[in-house]
N, C-alpha and C. Protein backbone atom coordinates (compact mmCIF):
# COMPACT_ATOMS: atom_id res chain seq x y z
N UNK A 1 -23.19 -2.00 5.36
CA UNK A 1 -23.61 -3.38 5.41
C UNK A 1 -22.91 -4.07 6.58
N UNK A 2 -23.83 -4.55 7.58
CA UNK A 2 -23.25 -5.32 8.65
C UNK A 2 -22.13 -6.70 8.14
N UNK A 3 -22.38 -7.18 6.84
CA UNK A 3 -21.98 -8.55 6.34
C UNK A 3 -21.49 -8.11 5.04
N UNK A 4 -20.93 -8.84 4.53
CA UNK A 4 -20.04 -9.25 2.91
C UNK A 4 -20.56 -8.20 2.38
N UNK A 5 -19.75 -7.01 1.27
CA UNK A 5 -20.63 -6.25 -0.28
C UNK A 5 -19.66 -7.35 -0.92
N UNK A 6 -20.29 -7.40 -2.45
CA UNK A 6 -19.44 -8.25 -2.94
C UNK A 6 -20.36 -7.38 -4.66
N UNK A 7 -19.31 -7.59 -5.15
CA UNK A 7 -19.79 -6.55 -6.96
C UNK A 7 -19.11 -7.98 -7.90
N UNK A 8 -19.82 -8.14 -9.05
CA UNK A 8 -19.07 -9.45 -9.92
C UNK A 8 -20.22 -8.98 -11.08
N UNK A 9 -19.14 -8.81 -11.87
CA UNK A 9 -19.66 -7.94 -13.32
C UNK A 9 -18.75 -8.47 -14.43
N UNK A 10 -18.89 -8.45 -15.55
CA UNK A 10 -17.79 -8.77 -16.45
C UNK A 10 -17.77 -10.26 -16.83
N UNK A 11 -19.29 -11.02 -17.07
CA UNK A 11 -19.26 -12.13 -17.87
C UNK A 11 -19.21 -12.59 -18.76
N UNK A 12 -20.02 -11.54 -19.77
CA UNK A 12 -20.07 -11.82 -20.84
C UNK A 12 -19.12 -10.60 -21.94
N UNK A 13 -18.36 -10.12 -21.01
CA UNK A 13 -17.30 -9.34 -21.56
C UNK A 13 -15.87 -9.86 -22.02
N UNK A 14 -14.92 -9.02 -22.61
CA UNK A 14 -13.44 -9.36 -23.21
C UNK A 14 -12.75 -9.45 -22.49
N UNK A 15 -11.58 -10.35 -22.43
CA UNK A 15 -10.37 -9.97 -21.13
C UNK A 15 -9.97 -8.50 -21.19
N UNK A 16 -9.78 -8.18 -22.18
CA UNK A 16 -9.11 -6.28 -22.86
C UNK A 16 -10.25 -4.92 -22.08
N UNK A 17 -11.53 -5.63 -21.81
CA UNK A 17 -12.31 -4.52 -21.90
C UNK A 17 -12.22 -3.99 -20.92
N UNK A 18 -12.40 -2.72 -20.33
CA UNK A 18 -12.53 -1.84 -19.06
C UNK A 18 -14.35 -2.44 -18.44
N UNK A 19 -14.07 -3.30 -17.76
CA UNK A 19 -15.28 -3.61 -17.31
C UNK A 19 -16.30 -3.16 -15.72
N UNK A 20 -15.18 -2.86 -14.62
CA UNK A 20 -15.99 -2.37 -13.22
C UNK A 20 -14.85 -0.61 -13.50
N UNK A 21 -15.44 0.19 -13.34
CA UNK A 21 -14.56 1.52 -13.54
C UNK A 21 -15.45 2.09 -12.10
N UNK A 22 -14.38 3.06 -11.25
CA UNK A 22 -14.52 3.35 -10.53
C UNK A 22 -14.20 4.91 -10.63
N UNK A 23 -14.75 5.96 -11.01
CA UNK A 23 -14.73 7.55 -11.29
C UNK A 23 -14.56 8.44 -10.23
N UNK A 24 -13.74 9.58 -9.66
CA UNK A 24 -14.33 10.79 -8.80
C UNK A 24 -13.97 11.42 -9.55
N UNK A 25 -14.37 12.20 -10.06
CA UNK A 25 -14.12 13.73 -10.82
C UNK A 25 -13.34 14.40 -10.13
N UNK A 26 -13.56 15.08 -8.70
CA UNK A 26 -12.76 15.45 -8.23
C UNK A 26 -12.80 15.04 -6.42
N UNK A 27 -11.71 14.77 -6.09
CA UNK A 27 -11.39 14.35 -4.51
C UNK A 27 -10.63 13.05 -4.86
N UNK A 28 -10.64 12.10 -3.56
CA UNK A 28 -9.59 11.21 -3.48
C UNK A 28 -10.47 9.66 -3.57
N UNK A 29 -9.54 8.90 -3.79
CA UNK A 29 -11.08 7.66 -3.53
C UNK A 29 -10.10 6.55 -2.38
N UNK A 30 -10.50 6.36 -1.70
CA UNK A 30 -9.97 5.37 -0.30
C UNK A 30 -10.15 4.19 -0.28
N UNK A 31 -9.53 3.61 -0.19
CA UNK A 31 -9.72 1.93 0.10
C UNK A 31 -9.35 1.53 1.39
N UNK A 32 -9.93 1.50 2.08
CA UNK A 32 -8.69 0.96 3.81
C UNK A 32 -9.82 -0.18 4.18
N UNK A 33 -8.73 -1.47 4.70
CA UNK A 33 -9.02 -2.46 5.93
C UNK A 33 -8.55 -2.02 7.16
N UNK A 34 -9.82 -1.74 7.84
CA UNK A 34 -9.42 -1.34 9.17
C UNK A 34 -8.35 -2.42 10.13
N UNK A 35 -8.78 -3.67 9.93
CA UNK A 35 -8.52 -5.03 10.81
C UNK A 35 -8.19 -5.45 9.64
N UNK A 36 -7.68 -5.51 8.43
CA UNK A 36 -7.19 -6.53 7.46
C UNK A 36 -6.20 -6.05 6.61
N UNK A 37 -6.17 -7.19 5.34
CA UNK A 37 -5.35 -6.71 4.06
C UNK A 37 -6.16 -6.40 2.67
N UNK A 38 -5.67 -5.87 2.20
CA UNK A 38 -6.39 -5.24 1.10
C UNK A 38 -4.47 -5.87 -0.23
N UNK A 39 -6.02 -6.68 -0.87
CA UNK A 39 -4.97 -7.82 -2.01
C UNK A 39 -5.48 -7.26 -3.41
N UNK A 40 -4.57 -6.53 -4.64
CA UNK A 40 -4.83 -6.54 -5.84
C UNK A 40 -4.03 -7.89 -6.63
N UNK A 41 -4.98 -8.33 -7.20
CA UNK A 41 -4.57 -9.58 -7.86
C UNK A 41 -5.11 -9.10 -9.37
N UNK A 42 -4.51 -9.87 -10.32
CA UNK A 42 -4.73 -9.72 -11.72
C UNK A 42 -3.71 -10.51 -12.71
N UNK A 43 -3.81 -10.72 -13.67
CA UNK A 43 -2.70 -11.02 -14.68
C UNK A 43 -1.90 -9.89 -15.05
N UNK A 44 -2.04 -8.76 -15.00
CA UNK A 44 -1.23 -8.09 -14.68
C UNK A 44 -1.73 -6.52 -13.76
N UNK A 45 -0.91 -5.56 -13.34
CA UNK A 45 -1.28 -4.47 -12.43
C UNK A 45 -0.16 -3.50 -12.95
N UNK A 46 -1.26 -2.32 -13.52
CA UNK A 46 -0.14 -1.22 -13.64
C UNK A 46 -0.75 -0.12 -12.39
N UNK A 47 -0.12 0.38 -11.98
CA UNK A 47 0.05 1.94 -11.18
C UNK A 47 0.64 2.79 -11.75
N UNK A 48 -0.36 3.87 -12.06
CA UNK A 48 0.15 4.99 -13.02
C UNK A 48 -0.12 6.64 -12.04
N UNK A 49 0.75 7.33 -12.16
CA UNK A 49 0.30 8.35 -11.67
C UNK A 49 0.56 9.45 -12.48
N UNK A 50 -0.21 9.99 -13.10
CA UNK A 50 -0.55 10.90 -14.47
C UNK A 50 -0.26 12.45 -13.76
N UNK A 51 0.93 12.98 -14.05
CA UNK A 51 1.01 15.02 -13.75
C UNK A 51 1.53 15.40 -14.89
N UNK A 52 2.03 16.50 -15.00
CA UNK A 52 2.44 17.30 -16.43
C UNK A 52 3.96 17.84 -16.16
N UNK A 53 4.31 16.97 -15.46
CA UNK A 53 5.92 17.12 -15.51
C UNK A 53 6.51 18.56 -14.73
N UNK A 54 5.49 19.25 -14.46
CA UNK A 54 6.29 20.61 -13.84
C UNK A 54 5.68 20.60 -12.41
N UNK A 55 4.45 20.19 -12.37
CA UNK A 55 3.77 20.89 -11.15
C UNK A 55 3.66 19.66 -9.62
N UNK A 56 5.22 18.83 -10.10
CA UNK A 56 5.26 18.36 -8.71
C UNK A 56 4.64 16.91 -8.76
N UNK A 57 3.53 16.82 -9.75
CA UNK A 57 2.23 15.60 -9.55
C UNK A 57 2.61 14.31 -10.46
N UNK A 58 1.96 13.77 -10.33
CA UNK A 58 2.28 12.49 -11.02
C UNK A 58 3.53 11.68 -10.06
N UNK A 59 3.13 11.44 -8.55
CA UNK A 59 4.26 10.41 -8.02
C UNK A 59 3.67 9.26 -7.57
N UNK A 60 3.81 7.95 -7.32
CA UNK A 60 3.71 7.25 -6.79
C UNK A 60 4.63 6.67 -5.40
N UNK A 61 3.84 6.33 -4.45
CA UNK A 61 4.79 6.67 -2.77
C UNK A 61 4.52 5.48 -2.17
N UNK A 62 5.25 4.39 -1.90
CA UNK A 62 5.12 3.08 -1.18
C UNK A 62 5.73 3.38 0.40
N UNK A 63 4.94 3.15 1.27
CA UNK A 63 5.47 3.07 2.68
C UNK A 63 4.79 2.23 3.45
N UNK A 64 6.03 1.76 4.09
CA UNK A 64 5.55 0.46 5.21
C UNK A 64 6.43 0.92 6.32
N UNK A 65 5.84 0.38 7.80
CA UNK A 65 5.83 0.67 8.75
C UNK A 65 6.43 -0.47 9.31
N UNK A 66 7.01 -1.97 8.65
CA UNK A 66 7.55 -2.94 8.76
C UNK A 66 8.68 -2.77 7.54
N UNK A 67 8.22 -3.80 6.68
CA UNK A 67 8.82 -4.50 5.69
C UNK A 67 8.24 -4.14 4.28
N UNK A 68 8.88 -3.59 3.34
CA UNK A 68 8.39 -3.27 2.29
C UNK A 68 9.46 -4.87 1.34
N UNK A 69 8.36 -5.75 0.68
CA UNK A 69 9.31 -6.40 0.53
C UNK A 69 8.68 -7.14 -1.39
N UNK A 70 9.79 -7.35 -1.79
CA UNK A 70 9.46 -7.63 -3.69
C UNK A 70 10.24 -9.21 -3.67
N UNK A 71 9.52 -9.99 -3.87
CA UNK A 71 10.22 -11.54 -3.73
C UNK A 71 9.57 -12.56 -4.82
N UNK A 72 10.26 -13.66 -5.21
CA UNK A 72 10.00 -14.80 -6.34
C UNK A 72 9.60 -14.21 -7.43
N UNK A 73 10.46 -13.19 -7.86
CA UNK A 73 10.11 -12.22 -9.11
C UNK A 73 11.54 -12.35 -9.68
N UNK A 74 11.60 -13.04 -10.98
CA UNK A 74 12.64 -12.98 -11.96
C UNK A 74 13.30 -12.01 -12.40
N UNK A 75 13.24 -11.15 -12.44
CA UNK A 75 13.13 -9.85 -13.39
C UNK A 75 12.53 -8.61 -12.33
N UNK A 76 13.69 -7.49 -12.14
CA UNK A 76 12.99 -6.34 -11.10
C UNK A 76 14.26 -5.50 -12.28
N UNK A 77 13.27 -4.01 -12.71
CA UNK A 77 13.96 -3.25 -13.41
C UNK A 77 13.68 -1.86 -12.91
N UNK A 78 14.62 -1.37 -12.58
CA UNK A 78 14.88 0.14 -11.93
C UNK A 78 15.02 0.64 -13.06
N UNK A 79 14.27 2.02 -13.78
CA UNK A 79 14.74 2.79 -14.74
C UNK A 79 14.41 4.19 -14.31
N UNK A 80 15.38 5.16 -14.25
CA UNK A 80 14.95 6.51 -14.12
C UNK A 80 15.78 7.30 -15.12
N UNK A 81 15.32 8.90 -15.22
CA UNK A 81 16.04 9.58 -16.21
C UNK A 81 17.07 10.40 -15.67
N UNK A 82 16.70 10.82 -14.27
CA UNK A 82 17.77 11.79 -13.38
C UNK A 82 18.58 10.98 -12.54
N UNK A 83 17.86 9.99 -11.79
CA UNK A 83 18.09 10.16 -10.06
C UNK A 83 17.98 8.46 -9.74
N UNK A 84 18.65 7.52 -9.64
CA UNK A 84 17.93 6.32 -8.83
C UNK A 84 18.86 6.11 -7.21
N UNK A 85 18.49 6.38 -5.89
CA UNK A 85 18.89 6.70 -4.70
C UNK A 85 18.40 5.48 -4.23
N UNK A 86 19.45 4.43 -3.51
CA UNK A 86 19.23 3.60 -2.74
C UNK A 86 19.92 3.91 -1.24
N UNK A 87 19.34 4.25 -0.11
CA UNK A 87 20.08 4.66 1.16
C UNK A 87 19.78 3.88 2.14
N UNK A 88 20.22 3.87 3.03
CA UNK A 88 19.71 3.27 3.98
C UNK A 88 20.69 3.68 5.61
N UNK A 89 19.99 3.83 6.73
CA UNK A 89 20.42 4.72 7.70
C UNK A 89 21.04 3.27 8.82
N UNK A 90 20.88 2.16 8.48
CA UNK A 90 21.33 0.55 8.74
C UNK A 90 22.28 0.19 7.67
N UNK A 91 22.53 -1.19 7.04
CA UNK A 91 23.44 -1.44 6.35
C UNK A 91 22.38 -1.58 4.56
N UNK A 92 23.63 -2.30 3.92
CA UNK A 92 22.78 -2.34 2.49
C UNK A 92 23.55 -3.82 1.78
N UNK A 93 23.05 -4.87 1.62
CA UNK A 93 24.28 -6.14 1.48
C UNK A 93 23.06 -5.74 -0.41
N UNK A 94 24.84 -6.07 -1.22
CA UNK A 94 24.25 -5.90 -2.87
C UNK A 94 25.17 -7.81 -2.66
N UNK A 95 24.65 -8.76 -3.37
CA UNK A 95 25.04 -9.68 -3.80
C UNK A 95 24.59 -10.31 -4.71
N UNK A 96 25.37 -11.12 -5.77
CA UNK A 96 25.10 -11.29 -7.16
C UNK A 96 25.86 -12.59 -6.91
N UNK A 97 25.12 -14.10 -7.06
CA UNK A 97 25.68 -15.33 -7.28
C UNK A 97 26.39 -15.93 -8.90
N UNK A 98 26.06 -15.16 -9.55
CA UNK A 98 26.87 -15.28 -11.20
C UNK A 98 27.37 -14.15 -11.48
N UNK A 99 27.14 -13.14 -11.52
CA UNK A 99 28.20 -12.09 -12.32
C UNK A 99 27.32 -10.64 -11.41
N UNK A 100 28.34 -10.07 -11.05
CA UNK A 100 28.32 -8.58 -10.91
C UNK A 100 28.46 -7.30 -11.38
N UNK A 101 28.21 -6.47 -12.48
CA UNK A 101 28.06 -5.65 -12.89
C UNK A 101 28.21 -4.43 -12.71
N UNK A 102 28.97 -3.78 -12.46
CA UNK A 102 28.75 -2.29 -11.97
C UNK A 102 29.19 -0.97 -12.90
N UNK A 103 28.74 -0.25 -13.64
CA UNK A 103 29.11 1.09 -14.68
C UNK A 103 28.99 2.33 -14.00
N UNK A 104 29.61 3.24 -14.70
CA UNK A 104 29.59 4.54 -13.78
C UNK A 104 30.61 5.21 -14.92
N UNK A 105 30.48 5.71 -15.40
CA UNK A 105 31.17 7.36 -16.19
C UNK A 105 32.06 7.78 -14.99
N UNK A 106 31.63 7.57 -14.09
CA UNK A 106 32.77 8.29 -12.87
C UNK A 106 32.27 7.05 -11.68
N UNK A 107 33.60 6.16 -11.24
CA UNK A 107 32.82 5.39 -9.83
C UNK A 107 33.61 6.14 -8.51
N UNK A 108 32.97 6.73 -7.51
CA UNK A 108 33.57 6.97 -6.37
C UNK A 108 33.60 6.72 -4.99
N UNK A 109 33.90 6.29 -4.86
CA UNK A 109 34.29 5.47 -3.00
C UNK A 109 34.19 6.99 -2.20
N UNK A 110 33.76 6.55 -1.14
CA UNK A 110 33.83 7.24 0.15
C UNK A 110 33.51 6.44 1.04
N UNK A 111 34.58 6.80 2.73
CA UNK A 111 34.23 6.03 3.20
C UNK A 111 34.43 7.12 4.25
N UNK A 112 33.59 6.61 5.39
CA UNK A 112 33.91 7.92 6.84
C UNK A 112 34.83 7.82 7.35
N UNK A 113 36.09 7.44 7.04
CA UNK A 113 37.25 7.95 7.37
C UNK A 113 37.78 9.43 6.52
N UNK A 114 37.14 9.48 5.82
CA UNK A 114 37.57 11.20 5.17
C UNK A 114 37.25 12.04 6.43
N UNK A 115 36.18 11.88 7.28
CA UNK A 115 35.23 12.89 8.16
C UNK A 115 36.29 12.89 8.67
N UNK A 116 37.22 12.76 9.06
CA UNK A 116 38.23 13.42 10.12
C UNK A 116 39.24 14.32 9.25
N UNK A 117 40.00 13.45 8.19
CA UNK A 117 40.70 14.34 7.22
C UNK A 117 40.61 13.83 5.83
N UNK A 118 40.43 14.99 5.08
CA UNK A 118 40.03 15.22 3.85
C UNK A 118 40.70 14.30 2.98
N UNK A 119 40.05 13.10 2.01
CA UNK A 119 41.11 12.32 0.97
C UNK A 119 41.36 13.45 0.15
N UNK A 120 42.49 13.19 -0.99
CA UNK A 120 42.86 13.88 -2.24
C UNK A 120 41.86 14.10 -3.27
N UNK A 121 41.52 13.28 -3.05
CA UNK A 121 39.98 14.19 -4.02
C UNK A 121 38.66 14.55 -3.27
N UNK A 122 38.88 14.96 -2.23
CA UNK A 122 37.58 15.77 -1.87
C UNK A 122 36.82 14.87 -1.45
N UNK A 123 36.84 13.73 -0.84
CA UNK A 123 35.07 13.34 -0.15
C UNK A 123 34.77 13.27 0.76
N UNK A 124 35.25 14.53 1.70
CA UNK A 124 34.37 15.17 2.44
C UNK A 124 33.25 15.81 2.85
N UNK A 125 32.92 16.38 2.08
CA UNK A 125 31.83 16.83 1.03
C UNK A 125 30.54 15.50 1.14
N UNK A 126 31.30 14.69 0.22
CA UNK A 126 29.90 13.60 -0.12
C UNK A 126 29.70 12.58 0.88
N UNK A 127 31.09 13.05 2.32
CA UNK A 127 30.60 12.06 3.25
C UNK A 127 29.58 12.57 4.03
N UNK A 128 29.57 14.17 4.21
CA UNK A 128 28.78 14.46 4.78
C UNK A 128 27.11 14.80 4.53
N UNK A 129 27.06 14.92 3.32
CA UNK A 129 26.23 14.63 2.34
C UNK A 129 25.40 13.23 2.86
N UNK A 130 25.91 12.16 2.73
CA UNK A 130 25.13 10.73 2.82
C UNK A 130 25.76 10.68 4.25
N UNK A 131 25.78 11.30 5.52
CA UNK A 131 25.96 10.92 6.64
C UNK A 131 24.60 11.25 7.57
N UNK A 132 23.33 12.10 6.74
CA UNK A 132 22.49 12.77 7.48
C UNK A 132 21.50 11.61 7.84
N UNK A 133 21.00 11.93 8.58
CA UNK A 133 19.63 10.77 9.25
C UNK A 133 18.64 11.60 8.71
């Protein structure tokens, strides 16, 4: 279509109901603005990515080529069962204007002054570890 597609379905339907469904059985389904933005709006938005726990699948992957950025949101909750990795190959400012929080079963400092000689407990190791680009 040289001009506007535009789809509007779901009038005389429930807020709850599955009303525009979009299917491939099998392959990928694409959404791209060549020249624009592409906006999901809703009362709410889940992203789910459904695998069976062994074979790798089920991830979800955010990348920006600027600014990946989460703002005027009350409430942001990180939960994982193994692993939560915040890095960054620039700096990382954590600041908390009422109370700061921090737990750890074990907390450990490293700083790149080990890289020349080894502290008493070993973090040499984990400097070089989080020193890679």
């Amino acid at each position: 279509s040289p001009g506007n597609f535009q789809v509007e379905c779901g009038s005389d339907r429930e807020e709850a109901d599955d009303t525009l469904v979009l299917n491939a059985l099998n392959g990928n389904i694409c959404i791209t603005a060549t020249n624009g933005k592409i906006r999901l709006q809703g009362t709410d938005i889940e992203l789910v990515a459904v695998g069976d726990g062994n074979s790798g699948r089920g991830n979800i992957t955010c990348s920006a080529t600027e600014t990946f950025t989460v703002h005027k949101t009350p409430i942001i909750i990180l939960d994982s069962k193994t692993l939560t990795k915040i890095s960054s190959t620039g700096m990382i400012d954590i600041a908390a204007n009422s109370c700061l929080k921090i737990y750890g079963s074990i907390i450990r400092g490293v700083t790149d002054a080990c890289s020349k000689k080894d502290s008493k407990c070993g973090g040499q190791r984990f400097q070089k570890e989080n020193n890679q680009v």
